[in-house]
N, C-alpha and C. Protein backbone atom coordinates (compact mmCIF):
# COMPACT_ATOMS: atom_id res chain seq x y z
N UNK A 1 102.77 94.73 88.05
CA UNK A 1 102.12 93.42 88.07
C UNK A 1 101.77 93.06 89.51
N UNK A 2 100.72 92.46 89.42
CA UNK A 2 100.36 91.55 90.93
C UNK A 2 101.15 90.02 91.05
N UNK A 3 101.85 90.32 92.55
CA UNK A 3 102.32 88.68 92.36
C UNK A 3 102.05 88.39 93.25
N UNK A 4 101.44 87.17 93.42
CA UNK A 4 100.35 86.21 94.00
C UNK A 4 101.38 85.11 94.64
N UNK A 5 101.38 85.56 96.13
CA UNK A 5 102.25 84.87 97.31
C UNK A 5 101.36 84.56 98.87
N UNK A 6 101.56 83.46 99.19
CA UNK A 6 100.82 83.46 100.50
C UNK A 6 101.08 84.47 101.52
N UNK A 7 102.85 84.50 101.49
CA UNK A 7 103.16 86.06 102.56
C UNK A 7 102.77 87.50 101.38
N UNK A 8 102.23 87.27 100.47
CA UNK A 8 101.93 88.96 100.07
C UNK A 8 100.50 88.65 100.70
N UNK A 9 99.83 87.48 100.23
CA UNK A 9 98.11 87.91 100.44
C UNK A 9 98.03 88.22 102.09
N UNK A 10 98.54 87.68 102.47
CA UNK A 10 98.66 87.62 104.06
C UNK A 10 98.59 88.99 104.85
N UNK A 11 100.38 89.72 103.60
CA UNK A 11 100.31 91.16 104.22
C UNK A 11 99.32 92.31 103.85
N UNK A 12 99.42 91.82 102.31
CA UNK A 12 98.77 93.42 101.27
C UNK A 12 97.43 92.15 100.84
N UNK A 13 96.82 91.65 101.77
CA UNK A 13 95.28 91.25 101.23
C UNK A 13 94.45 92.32 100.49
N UNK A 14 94.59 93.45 100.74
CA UNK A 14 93.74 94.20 100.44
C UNK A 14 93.82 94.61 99.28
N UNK A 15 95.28 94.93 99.27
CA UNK A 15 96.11 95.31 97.99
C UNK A 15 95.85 94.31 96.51
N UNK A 16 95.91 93.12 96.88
CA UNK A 16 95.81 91.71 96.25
C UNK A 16 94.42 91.70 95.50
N UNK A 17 93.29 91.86 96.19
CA UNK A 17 92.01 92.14 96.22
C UNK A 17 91.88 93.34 95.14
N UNK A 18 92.11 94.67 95.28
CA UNK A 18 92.27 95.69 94.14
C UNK A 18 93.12 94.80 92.73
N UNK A 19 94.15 94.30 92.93
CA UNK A 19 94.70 94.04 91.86
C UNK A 19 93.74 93.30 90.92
N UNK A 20 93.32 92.15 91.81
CA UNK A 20 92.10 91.43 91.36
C UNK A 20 91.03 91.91 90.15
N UNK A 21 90.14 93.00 90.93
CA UNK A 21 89.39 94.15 90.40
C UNK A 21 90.04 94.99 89.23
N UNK A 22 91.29 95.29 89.79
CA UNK A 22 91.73 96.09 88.23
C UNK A 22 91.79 94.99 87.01
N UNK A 23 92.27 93.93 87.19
CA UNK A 23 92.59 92.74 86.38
C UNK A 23 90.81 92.68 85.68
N UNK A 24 90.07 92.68 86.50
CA UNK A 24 88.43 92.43 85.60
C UNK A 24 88.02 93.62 84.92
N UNK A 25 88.19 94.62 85.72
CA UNK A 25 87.80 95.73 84.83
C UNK A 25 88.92 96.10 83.77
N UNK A 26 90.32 95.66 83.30
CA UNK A 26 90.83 95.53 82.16
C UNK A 26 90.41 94.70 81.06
N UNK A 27 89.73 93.51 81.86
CA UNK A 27 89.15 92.33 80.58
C UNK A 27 87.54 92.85 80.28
């Protein structure tokens, strides 16, 4: 799962961002 934290987006932005993308291309 993606969990959605100001210190994660901060560190793994990028990471956060893919999760994002996988999340749309599952729906």
């Amino acid at each position: 799962m993606c969990s959605v934290s100001i210190a994660n987006m901060t560190i793994f932005y990028n990471i956060n961002i893919i999760c994002a993308v996988l999340h749309w291309i599952s729906f």
